[in-house]
Protein backbone atom coordinates (compact mmCIF):
# COMPACT_ATOMS: atom_id res chain seq x y z
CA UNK A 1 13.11 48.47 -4.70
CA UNK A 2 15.35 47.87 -1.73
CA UNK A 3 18.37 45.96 -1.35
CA UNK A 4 17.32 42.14 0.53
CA UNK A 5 20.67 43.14 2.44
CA UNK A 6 21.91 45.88 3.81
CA UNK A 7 24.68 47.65 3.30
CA UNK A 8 27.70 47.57 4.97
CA UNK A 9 28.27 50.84 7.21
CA UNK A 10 31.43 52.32 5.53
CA UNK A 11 34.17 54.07 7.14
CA UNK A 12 34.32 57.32 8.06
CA UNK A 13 36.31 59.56 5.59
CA UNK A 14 38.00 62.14 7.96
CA UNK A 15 41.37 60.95 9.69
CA UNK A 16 39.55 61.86 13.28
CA UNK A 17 36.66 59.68 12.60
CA UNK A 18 39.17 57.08 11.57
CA UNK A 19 41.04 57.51 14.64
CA UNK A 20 37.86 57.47 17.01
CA UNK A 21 36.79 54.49 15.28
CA UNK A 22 39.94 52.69 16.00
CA UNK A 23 40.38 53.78 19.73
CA UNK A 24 36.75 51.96 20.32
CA UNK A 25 37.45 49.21 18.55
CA UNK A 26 41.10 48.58 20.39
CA UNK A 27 39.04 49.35 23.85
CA UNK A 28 36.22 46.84 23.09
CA UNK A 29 38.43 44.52 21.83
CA UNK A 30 41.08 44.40 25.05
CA UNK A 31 37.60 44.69 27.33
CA UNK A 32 37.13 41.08 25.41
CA UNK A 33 39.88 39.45 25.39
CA UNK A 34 41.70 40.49 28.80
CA UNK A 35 41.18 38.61 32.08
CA UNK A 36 39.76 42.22 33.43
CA UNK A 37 39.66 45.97 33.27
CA UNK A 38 38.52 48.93 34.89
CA UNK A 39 38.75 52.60 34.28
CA UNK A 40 39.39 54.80 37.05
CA UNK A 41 39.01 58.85 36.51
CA UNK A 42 41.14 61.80 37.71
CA UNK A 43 40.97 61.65 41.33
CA UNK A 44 41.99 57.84 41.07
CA UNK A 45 38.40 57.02 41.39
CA UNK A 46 36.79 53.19 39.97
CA UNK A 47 34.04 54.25 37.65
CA UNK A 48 33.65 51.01 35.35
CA UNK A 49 34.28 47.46 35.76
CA UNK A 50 33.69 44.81 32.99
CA UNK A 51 32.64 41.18 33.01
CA UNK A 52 35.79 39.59 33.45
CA UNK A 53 37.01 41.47 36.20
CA UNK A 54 34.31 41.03 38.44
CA UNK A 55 35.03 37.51 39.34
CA UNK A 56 37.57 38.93 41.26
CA UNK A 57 35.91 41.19 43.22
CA UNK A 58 35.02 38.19 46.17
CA UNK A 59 38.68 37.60 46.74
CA UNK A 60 38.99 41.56 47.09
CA UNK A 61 36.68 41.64 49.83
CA UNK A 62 32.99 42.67 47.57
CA UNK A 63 30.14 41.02 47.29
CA UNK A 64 28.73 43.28 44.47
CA UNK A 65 29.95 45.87 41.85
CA UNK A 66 28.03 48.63 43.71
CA UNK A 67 30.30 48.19 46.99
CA UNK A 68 33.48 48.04 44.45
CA UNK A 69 32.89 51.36 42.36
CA UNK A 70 33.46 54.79 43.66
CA UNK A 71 36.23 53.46 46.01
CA UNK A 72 39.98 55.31 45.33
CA UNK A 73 41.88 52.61 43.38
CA UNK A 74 44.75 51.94 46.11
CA UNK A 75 41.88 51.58 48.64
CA UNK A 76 40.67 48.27 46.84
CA UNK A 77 43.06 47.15 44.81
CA UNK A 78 46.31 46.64 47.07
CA UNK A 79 49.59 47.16 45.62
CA UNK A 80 48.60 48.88 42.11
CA UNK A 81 50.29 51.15 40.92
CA UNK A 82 47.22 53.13 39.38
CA UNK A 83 47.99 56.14 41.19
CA UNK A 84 51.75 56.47 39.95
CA UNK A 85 49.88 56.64 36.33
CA UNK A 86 47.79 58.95 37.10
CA UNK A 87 50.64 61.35 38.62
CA UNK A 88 53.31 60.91 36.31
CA UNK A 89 51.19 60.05 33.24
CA UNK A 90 53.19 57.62 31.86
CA UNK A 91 51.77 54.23 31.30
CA UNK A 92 53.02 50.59 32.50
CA UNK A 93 52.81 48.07 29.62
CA UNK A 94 53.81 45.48 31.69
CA UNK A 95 53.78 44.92 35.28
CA UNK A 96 53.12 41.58 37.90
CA UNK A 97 50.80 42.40 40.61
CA UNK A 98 50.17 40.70 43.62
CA UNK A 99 47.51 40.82 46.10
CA UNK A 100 44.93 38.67 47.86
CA UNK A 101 43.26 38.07 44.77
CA UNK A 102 45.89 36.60 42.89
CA UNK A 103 49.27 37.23 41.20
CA UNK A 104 48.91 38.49 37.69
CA UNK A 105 50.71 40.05 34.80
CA UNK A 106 48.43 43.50 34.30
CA UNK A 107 49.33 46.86 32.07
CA UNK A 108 47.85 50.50 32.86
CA UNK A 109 47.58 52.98 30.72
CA UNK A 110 46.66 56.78 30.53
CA UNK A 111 43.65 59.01 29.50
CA UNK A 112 43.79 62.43 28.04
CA UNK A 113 41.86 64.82 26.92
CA UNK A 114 41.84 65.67 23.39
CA UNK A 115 42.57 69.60 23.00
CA UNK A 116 41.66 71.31 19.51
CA UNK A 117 43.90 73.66 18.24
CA UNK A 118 45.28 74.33 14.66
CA UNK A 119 46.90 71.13 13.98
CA UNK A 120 44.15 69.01 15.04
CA UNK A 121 43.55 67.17 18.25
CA UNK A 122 46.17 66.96 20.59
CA UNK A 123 46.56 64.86 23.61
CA UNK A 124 45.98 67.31 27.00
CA UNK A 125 46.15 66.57 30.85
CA UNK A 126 45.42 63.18 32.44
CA UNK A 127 41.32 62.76 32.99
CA UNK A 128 42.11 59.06 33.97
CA UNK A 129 43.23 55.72 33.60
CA UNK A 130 42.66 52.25 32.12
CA UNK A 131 43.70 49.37 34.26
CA UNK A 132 44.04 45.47 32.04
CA UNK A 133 44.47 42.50 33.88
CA UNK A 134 47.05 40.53 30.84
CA UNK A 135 47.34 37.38 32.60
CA UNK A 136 46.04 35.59 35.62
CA UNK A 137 47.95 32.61 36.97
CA UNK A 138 50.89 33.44 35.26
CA UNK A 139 53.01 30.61 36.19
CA UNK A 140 50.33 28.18 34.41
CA UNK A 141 49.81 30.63 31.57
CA UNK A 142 53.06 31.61 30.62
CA UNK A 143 55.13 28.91 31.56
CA UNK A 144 56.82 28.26 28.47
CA UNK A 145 58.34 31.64 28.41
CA UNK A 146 58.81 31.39 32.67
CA UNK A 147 60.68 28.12 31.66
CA UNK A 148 62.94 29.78 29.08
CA UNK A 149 64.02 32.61 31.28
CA UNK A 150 64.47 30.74 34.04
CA UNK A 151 67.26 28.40 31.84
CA UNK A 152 68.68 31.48 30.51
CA UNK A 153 68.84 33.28 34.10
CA UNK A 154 70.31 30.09 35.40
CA UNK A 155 73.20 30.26 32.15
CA UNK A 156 73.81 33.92 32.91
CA UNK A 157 74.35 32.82 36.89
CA UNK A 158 76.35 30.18 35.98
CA UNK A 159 78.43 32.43 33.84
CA UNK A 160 79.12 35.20 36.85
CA UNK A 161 79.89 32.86 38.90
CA UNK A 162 82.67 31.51 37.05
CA UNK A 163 84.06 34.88 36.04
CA UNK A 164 83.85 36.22 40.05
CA UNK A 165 86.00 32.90 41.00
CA UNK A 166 88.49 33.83 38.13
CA UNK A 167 88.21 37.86 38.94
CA UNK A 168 88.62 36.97 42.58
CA UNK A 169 91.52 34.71 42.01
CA UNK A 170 94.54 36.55 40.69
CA UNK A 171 96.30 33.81 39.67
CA UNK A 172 94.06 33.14 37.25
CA UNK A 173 94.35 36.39 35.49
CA UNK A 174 96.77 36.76 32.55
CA UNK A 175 99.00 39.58 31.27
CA UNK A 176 97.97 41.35 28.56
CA UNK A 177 100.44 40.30 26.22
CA UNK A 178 98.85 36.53 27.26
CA UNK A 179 102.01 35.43 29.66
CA UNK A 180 101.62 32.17 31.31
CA UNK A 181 101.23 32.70 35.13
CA UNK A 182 100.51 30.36 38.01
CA UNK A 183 96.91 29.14 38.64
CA UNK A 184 97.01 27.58 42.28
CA UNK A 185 98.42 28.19 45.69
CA UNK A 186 99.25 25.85 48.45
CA UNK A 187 95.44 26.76 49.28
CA UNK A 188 94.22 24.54 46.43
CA UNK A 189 96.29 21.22 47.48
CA UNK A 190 92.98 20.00 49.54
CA UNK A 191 94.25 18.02 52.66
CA UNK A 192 94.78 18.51 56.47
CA UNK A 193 96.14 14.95 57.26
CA UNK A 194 99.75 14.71 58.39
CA UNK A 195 101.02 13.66 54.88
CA UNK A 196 99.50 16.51 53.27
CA UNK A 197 100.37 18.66 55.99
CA UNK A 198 103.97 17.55 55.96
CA UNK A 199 104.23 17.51 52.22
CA UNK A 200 103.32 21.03 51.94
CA UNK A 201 105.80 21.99 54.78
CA UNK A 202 108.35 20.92 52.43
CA UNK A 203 107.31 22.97 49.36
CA UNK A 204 106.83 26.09 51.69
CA UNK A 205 110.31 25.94 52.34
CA UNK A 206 111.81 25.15 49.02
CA UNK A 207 109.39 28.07 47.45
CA UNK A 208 111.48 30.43 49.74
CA UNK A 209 114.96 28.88 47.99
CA UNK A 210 116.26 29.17 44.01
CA UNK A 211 117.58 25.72 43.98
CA UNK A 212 116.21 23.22 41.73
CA UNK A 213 113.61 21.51 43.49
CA UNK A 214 112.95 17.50 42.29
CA UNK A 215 108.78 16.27 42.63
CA UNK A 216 108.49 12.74 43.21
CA UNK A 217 105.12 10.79 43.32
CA UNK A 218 102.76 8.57 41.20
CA UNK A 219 100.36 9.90 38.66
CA UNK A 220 97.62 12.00 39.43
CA UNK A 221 98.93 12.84 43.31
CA UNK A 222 98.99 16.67 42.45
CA UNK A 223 102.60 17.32 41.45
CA UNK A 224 102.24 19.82 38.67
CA UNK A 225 99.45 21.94 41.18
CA UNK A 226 102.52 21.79 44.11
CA UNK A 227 104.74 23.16 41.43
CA UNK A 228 102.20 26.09 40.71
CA UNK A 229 102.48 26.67 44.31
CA UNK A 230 105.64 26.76 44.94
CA UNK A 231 105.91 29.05 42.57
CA UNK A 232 103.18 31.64 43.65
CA UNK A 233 104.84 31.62 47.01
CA UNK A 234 108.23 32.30 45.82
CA UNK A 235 109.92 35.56 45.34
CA UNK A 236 109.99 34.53 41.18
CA UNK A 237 105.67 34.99 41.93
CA UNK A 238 105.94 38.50 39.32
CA UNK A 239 107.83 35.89 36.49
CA UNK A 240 106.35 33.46 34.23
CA UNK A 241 105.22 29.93 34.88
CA UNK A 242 106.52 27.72 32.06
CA UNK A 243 105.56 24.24 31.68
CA UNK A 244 106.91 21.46 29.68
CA UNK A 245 105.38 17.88 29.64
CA UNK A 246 108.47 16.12 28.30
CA UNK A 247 106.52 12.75 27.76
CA UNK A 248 104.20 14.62 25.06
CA UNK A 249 107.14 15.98 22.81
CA UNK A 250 108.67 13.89 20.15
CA UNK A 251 112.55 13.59 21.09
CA UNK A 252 113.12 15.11 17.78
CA UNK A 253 111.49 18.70 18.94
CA UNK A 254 112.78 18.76 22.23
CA UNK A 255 115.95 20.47 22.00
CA UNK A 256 113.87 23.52 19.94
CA UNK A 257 111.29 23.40 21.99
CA UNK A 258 113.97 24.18 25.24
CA UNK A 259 116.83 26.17 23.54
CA UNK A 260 114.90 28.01 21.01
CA UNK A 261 115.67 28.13 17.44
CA UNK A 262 117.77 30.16 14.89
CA UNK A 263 117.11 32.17 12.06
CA UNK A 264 117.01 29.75 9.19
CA UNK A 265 118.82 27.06 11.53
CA UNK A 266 117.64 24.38 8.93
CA UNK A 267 115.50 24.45 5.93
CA UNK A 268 111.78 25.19 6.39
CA UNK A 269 112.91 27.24 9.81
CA UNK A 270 111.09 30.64 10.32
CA UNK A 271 113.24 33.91 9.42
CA UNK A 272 112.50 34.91 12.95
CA UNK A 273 114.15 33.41 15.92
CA UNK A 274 111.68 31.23 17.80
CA UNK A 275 112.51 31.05 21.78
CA UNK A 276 112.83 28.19 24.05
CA UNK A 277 111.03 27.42 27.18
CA UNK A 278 114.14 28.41 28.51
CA UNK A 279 114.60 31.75 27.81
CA UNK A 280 110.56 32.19 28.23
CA UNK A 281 110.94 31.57 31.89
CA UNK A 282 113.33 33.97 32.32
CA UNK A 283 113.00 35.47 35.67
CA UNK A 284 110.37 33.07 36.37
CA UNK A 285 109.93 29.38 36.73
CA UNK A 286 110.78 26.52 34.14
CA UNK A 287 108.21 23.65 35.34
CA UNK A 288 109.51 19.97 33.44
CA UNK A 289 107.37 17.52 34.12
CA UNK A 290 107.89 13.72 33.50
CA UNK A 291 111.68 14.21 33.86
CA UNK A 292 112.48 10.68 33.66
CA UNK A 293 111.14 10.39 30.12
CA UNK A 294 114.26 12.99 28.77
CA UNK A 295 116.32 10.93 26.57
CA UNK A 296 119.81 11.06 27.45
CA UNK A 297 121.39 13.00 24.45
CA UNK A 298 119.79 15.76 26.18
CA UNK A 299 120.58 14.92 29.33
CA UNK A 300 123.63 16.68 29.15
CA UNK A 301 122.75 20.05 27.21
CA UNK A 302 120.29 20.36 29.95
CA UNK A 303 123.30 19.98 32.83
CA UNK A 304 125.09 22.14 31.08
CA UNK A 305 122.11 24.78 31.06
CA UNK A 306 121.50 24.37 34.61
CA UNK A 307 125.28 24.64 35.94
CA UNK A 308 126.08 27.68 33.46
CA UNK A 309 122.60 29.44 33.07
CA UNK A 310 122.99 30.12 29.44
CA UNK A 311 121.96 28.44 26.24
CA UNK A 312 122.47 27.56 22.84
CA UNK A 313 119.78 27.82 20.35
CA UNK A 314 119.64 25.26 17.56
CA UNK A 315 121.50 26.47 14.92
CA UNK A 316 123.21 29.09 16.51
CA UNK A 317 126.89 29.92 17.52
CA UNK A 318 125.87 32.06 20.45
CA UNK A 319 125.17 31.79 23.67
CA UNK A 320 122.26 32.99 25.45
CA UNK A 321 122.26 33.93 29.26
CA UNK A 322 119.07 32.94 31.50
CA UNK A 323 117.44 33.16 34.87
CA UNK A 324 115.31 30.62 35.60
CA UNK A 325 114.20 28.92 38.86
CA UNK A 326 113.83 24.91 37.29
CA UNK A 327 111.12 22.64 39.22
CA UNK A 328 111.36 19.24 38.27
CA UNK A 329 108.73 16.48 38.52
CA UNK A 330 108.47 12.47 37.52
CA UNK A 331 106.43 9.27 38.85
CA UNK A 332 109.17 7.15 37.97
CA UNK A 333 112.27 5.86 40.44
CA UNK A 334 115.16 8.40 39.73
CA UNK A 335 117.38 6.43 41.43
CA UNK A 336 116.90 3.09 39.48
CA UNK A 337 116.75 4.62 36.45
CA UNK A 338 120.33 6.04 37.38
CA UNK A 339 121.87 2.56 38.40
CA UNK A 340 120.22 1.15 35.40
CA UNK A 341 122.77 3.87 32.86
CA UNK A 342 119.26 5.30 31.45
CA UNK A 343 119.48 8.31 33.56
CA UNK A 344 122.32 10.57 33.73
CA UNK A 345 124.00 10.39 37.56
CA UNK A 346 125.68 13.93 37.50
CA UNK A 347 121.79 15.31 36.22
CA UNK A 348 120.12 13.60 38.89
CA UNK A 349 121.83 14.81 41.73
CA UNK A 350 121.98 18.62 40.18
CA UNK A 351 118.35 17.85 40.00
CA UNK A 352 117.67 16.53 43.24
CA UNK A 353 119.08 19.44 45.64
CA UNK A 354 115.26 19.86 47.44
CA UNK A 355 113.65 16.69 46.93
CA UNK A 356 109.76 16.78 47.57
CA UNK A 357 107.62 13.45 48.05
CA UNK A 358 104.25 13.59 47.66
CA UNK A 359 102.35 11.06 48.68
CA UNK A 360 99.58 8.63 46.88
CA UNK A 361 96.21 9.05 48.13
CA UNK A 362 96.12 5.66 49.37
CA UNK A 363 98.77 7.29 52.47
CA UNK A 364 96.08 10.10 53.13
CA UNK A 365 92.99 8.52 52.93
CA UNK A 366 91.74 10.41 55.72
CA UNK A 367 91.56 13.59 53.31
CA UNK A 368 89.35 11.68 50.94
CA UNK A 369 85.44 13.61 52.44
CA UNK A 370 87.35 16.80 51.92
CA UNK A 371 88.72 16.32 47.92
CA UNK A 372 85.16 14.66 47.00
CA UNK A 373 83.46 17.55 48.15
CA UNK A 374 86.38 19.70 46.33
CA UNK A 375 85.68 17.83 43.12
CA UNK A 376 82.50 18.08 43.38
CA UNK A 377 82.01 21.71 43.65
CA UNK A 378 84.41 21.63 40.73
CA UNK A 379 82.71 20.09 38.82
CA UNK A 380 79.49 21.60 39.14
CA UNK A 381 80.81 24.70 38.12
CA UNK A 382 81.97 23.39 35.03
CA UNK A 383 78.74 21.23 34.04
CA UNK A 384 75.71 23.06 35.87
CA UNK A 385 74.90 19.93 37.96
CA UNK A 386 73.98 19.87 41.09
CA UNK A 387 77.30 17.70 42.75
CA UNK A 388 76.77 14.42 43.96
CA UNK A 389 75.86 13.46 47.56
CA UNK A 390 77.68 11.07 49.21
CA UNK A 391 76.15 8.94 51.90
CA UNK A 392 78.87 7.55 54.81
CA UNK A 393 79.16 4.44 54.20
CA UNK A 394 80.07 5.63 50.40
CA UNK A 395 82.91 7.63 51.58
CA UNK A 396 83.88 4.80 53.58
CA UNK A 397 84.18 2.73 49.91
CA UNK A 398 85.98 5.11 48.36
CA UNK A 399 88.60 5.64 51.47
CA UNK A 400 89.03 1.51 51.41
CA UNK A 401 90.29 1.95 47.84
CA UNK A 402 93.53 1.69 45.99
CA UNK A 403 93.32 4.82 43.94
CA UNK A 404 96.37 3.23 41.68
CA UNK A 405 95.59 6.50 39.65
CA UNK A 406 95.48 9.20 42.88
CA UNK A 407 93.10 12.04 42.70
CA UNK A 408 92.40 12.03 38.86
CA UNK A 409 91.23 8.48 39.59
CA UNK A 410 89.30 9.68 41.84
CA UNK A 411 87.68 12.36 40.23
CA UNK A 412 87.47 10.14 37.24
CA UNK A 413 84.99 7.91 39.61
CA UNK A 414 83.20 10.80 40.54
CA UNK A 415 82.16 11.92 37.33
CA UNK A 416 81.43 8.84 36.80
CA UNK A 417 79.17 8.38 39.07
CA UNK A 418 77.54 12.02 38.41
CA UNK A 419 76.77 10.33 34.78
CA UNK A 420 75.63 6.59 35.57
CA UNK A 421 73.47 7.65 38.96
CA UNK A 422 69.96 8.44 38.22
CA UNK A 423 69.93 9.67 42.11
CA UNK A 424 72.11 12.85 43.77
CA UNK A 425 72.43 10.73 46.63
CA UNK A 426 75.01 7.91 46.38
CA UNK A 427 74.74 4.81 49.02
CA UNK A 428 77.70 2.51 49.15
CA UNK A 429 75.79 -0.06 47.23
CA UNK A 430 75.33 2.48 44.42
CA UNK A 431 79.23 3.09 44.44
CA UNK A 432 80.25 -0.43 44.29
CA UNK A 433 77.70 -1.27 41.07
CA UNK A 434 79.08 1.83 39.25
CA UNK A 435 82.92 1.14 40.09
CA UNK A 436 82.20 -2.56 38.66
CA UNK A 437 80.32 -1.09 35.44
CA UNK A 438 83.70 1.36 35.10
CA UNK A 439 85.83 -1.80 35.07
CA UNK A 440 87.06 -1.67 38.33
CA UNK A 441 87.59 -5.92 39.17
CA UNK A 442 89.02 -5.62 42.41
CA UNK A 443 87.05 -3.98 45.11
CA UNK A 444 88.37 -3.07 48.51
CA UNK A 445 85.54 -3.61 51.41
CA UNK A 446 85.58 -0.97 53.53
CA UNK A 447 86.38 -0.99 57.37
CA UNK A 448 83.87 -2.63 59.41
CA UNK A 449 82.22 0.09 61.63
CA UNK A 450 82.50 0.10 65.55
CA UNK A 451 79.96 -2.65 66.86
CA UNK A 452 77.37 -1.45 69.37
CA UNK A 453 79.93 -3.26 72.43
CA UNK A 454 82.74 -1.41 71.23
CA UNK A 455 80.65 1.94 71.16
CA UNK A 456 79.43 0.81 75.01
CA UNK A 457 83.06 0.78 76.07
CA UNK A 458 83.74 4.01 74.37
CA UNK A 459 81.29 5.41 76.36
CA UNK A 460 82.36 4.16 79.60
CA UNK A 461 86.06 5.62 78.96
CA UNK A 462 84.94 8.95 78.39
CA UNK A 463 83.12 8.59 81.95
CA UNK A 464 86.47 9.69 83.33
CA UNK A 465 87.70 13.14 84.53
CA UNK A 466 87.90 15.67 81.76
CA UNK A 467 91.69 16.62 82.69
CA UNK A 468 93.01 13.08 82.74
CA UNK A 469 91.22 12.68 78.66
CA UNK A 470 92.72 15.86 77.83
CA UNK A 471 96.12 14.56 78.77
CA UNK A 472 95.98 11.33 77.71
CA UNK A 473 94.86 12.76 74.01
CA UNK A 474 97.93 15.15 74.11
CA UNK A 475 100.33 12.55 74.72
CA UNK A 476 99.28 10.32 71.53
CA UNK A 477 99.45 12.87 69.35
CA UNK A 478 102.51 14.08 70.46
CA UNK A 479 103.57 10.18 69.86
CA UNK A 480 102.22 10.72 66.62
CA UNK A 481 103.64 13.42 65.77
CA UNK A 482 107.22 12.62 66.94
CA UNK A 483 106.92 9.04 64.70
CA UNK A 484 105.54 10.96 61.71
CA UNK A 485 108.46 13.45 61.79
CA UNK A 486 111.23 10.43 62.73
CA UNK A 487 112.00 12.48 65.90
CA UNK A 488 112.18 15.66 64.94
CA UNK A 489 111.31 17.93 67.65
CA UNK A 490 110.83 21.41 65.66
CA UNK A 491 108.88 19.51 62.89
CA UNK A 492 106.75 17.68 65.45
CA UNK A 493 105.75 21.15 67.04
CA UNK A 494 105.03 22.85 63.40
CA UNK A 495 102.76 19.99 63.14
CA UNK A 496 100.93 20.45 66.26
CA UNK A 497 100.74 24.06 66.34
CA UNK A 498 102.45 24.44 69.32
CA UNK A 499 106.00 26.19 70.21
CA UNK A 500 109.10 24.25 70.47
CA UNK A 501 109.34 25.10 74.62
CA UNK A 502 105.48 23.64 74.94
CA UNK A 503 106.49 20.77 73.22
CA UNK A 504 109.92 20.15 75.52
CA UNK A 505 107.32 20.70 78.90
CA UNK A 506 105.48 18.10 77.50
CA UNK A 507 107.82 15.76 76.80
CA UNK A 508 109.40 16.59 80.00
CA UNK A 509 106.08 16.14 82.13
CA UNK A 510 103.55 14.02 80.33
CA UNK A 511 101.35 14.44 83.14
């Protein structure tokens, strides 16, 4: 009697029938679950279409499969790449195609011939090709992994963009045996007004001398980066770059941490000597920073280094020649420190041989624009966020300020701002509500900006001939230029750009 049910069809038992089983099953199953396919023969030739590829025959230009097959594949499909297949016979997993049908991710693979010989079937020359479509609308489709390369492209941009501002900037680069070098130039002190133009006159010209060389200005006004400067522009450039914050070492550590230390100099001491900042700068520059914290036991030992270049390390009998070009810095007054008896007198004035002011930001506010943007570059290399925008009448704000703190202040307010803004650009009113929620009490209102009569009259004294404005201008900021300098003819034209002999005509004839 039969079986109510039949049986199921059972697989074949050779290894070719297996095979041939398998190869329809893996075509009928991609035919189904693909967007498309299509098979084109040896001669690049469409002979089949299936279901899901003919909706995109109207976009292609066809009305009906009939027009589409028999066509050569490049001749209705543009931009495939059917016909490299075909030629080199190596398939494409993965590709993106785009065309006027659509962008999509597609793969195209081979067809052989099977060739019998004593080892069984083997694959023979190309008789055609199998095109998939993978994916249409691909940025819908595969977003989630679009979205995760795109972060990690972004990262890996990020990441050669720091290293080509480090490769391209040599004073970033380190020896190999990790010796401290410079990092800025007088490039990187960011200002054009005529205090930072003057200030860096000053360090230009003590870079080109060994004497000590005394920094004086608040917190935060860029002493330390001058001192890098002066120091990439001096003739010391190939030497190391030492710096010592005195304020951050315990008085008990700073003699070992200037002189060096002796084998077993006291109990617990290494077996190896241990060398000072001192003889580390050797050939170089010794950078000491927050001078007027040094107590004054030390005071002396570090006169006597600097009038006898050599040293004593603690615990040690002998004395240790150096060569090193000392750069000094503080934010407090020298001076009253020295009439007070907390500051040694003899020390100070070995100290202050090429003193260098540098002024607050509150004395170049006109170089504000150019630092924010600075900053802000800065620190959108270091975070990966976009910088923020700041509208005029925000810069104006920020230029009306104190800036007790100088330009870390003033970065401090812009990544402040970055953080608490939920916009990248920042209106004045913006500013002021975020300087209040940072604590700020006392505001500054900016300067009031030209009313519309002042800009009339403006107007009107520009109506006037071109050659009497031109004059007039030169003669203010030759005025200026003479006040900023106190007189000083040569400084006055290095500050104008102009020779010394053009500057005497001028004087001479103003008109």
């Amino acid at each position: 009697m039969p079986s109510a049910t039949a049986a199921p069809p059972a697989l074949p038992l050779d290894a070719e029938g297996i095979l041939a089983l398998a190869a329809r099953s893996m075509f009928h199953l991609f035919s189904s679950i693909s967007q498309g396919m299509f098979l084109v023969d040896r001669g690049g030739r469409i002979v089949w279409v299936n279901e899901g590829y003919r909706r995109f025959l109207p976009a292609l230009g066809f009305s009906s499969i009939d027009q589409f097959l028999g066509h050569r594949v490049e001749d209705v499909i543009p931009n495939t790449q059917m016909r490299r297949v075909l030629d080199t016979g190596e398939p494409i997993l993965i590709d993106l195609l785009t065309n006027k049908a659509g962008t999509f991710v597609v793969s195209r693979i081979p067809l052989r011939e099977e060739r019998e010989g004593d080892a069984g079937a083997t694959p023979g020359e190309v008789i055609g090709a199998i095109g998939i479509v993978l994916f249409d609308h691909p940025e819908t489709t595969l977003q989630p992994l679009i979205s995760k390369f795109a972060l990690l492209q972004r990262d890996l941009d990020d990441a050669r963009r720091e290293l080509a501002s480090q490769r391209a900037n040599p004073l970033y680069q380190q020896s190999a045996d990790g010796q401290r070098r410079s990092k800025y130039t007088f490039a990187s002190f960011i200002g054009s007004s005529p205090a930072a133009v003057e200030v860096k006159r000053h360090a230009r010209r003590a870079a080109q001398s060994s004497s000590p060389v005394l920094l004086l200005g608040e917190t935060g006004t860029g002493k330390e980066l001058l001192a890098h400067a002066i120091h990439a522009a001096s003739a010391r450039a190939g030497g190391m770059f030492v710096s010592v914050n005195i304020a951050a070492v315990p008085d008990t550590l700073l003699e070992a941490e200037f002189f060096g230390v002796a084998p077993g100099a006291f109990t617990g001491a290494d077996r190896k000597a241990r060398e000072g900042k001192f003889k580390l700068a050797d050939g170089g520059t010794l950078f000491l920073d927050e001078i007027g914290d040094m107590p004054l036991g030390l005071q002396a030992k570090l006169l006597r280094a600097l009038q006898e270049g050599e040293i004593e390390p603690l615990g040690s009998n002998k004395l240790v020649p150096f060569d090193a070009r000392v750069i000094a810095a503080t934010s407090r007054d020298l001076a009253a420190l020295v009439r007070e008896g907390r500051f040694r007198e003899d020390l100070y004035y070995r100290l202050n041989v090429l003193p260098v002011r540098v002024p607050p930001l509150r004395e170049r506010r006109a170089d504000i624009p150019a630092l924010v943007e600075v900053l802000g570059e800065d620190m959108a290399l270091r975070s990966g966020e976009a910088p923020p925008e700041l509208a005029p009448d925000a810069l104006a704000l920020l230029a009306a300020q104190h800036w007790r703190g100088n330009i870390r202040e003033l970065r401090n307010v812009l990544e402040q701002v970055t953080m608490r803004s939920d916009s990248q650009r920042i209106d004045a009113a913006q500013l002021e509500r975020i300087l209040r929620e940072a604590g700020q009490e006392k505001i500054a209102a900016p300067e009031p900006l030209p009313s519309e009569a002042a800009d009339s009259a403006e107007g009107a004294a520009l109506l006037r001939p071109l050659a009497q404005q031109v004059a007039e201008l030169e003669r203010r900021a030759i005025a200026a230029a003479m006040a900023a300098t106190g007189g000083n003819k040569l400084a006055s034209s290095r500050l104008l750009g102009i020779s010394r002999a053009t500057l005497y005509e001028r004087l001479e004839n103003p008109e």
